[in-house]
Protein backbone atom coordinates (compact mmCIF):
# COMPACT_ATOMS: atom_id res chain seq x y z
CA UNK A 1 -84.96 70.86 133.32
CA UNK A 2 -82.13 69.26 134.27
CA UNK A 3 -79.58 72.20 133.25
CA UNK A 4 -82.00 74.90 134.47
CA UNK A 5 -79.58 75.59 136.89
CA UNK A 6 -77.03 77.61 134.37
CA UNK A 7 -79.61 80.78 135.15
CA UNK A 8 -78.78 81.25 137.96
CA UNK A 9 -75.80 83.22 138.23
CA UNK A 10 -74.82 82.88 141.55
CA UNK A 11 -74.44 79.35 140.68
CA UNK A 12 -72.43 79.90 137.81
CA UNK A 13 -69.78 81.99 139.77
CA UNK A 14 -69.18 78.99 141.93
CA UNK A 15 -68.62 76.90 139.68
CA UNK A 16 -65.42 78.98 138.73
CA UNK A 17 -64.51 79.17 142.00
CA UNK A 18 -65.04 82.62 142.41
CA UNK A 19 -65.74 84.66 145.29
CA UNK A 20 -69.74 85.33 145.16
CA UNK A 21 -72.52 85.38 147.57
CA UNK A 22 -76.19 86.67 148.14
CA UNK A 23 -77.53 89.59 148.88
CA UNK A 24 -77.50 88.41 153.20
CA UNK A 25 -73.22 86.98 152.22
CA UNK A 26 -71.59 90.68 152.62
CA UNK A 27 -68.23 90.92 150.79
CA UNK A 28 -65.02 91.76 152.07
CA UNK A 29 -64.24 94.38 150.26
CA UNK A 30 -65.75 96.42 147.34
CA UNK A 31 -66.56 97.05 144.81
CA UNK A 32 -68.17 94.06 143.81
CA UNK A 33 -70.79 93.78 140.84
CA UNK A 34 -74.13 92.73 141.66
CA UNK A 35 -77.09 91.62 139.63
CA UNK A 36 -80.53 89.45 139.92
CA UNK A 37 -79.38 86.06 140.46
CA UNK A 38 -82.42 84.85 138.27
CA UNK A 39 -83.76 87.41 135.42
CA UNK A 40 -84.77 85.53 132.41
CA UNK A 41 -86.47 89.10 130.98
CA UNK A 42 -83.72 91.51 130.45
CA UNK A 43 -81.04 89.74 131.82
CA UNK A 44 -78.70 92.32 132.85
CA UNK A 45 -81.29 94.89 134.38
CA UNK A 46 -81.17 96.24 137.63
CA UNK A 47 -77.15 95.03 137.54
CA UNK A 48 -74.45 97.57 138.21
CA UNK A 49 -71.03 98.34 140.55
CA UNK A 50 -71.48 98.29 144.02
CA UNK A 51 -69.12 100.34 145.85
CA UNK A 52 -69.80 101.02 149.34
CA UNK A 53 -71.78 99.09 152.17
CA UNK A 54 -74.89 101.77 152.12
CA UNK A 55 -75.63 100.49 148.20
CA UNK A 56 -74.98 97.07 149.15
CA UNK A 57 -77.90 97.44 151.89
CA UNK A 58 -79.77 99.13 149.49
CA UNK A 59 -79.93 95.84 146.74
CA UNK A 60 -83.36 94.20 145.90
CA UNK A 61 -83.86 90.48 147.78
CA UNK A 62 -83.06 88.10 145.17
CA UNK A 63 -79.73 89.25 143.69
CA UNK A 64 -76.13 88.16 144.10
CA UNK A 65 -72.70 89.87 143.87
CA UNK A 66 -69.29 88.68 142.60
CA UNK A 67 -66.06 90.27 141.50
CA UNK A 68 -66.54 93.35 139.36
CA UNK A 69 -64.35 92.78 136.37
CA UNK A 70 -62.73 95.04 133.94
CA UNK A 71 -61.74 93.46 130.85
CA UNK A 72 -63.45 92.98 126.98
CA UNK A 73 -66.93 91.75 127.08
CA UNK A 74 -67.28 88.54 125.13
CA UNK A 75 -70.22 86.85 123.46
CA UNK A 76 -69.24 83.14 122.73
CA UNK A 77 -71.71 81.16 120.93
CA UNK A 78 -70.91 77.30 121.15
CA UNK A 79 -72.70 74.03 119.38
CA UNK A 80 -72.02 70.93 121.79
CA UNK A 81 -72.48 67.42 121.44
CA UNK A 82 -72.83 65.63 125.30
CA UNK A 83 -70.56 67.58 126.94
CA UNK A 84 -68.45 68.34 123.69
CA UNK A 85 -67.77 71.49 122.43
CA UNK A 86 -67.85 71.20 118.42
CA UNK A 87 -67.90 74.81 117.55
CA UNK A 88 -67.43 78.64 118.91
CA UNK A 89 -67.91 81.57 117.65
CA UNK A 90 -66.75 84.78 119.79
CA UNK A 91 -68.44 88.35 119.55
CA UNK A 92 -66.48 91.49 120.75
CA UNK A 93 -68.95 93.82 122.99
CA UNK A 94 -67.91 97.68 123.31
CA UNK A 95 -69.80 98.71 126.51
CA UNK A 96 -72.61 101.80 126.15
CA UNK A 97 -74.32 102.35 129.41
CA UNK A 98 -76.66 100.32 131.87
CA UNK A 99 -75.84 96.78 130.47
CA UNK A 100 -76.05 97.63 127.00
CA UNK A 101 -73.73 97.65 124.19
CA UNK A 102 -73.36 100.83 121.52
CA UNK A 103 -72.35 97.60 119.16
CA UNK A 104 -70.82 93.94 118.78
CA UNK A 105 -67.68 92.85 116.54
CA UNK A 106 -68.19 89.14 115.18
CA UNK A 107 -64.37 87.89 115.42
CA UNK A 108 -63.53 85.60 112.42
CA UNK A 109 -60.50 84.55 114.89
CA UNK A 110 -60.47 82.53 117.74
CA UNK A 111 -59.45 83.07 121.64
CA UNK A 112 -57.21 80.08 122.71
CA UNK A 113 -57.18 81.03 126.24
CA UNK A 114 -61.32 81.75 126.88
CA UNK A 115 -61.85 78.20 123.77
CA UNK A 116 -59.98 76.26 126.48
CA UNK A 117 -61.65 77.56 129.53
CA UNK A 118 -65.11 77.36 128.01
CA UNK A 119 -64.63 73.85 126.74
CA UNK A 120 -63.30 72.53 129.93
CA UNK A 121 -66.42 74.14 132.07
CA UNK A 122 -68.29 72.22 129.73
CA UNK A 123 -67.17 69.64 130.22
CA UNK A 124 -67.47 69.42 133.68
CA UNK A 125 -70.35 70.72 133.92
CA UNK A 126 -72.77 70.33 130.82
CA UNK A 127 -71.74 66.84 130.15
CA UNK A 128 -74.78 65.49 128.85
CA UNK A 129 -76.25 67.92 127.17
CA UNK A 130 -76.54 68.48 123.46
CA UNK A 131 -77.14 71.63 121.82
CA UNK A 132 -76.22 75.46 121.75
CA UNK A 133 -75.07 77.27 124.65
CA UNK A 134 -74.27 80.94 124.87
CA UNK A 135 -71.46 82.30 127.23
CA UNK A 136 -71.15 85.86 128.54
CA UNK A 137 -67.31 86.40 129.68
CA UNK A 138 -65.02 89.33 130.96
CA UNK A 139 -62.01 88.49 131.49
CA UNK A 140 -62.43 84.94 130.60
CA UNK A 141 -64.75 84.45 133.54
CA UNK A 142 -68.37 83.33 132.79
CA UNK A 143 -70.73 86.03 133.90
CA UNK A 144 -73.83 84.75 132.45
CA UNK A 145 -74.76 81.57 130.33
CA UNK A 146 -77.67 80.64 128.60
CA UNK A 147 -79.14 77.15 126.80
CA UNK A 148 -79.77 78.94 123.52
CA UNK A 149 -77.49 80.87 121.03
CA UNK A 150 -77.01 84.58 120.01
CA UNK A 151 -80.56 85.22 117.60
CA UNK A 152 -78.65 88.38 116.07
CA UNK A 153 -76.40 87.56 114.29
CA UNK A 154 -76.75 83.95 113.31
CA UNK A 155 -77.13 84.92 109.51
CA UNK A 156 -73.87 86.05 109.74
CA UNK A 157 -72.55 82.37 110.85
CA UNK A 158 -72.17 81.03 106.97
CA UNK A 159 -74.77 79.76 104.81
CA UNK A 160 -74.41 75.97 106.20
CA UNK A 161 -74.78 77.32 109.48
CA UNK A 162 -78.80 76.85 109.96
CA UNK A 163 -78.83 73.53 108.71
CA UNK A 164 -75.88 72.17 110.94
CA UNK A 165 -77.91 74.16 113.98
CA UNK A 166 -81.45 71.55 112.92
CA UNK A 167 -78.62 68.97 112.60
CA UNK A 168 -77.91 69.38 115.56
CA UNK A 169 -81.19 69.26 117.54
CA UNK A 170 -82.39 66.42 115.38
């Protein structure tokens, strides 16, 4: 319960600093991405580019905007130990329609830059909790993140990899 709080996406934005606000917190300018703030059943449904003031009158109650970024969509699954970040694994998203993905690229390489970010949020703001955590980034800011890991493609992870995951919650 304590790190419920990391579903909510408005809350997440703020914690980076950026500029965010509700659906009654107009923008200054657009466009501006908006999304449920809370939506633990399809997560990115019913998000999409805002880009005038009629569709930003025209949003549900209940969601949030921030800054509509551009860049590569990254997955980052991460194992930490109070507050620790002990191991990443990125994923490379190529963008379909609607939130969804045609397909993901598991990187066997890591991102200095986004590791660095990632492990400092965590840091501050995670710091005692143990166990997985997934990220959703563009442009190495956190869009989404979530207190489990990506299901997918876990097999993929190397055959010690489900056995340091009971590890870890044991």
């Amino acid at each position: 319960p304590k790190f419920q709080w990391v579903y909510e996406k408005l809350k997440i934005a703020q914690s980076q600093g950026l500029l965010c606000g509700t659906r009654n917190e107009w923008p200054a300018k657009f466009p501006v991405f908006a999304k449920p703030n809370i939506n633990l059943r399809g997560m990115g449904l019913s998000s999409g580019t805002v880009n005038t003031a009629a569709q930003f009158e025209a949003l549900p109650e209940g969601h949030m905007w921030m800054p509509l970024f551009k860049g590569e969509h990254i997955s980052t699954d991460c194992a930490i130990v109070r507050g620790d970040v002990k191991w990443m694994r990125h994923a490379l998203g190529f963008p379909w329609h609607r939130g969804m993905f045609t397909h993901w690229v598991i990187e066997n390489t890591q991102r200095p830059e986004l590791n660095q970010f990632l492990m400092a949020w965590v840091k501050q703001h995670m710091a005692d909790y143990t166990g997985m955590m997934n990220f959703e980034t563009i442009d190495g800011k956190i869009i989404e993140a979530h207190l489990r890991f990506a299901d997918q493609w876990c097999d993929i992870y190397g055959k010690t990899w489900i056995n340091a995951l009971v590890k870890l919650y044991a």
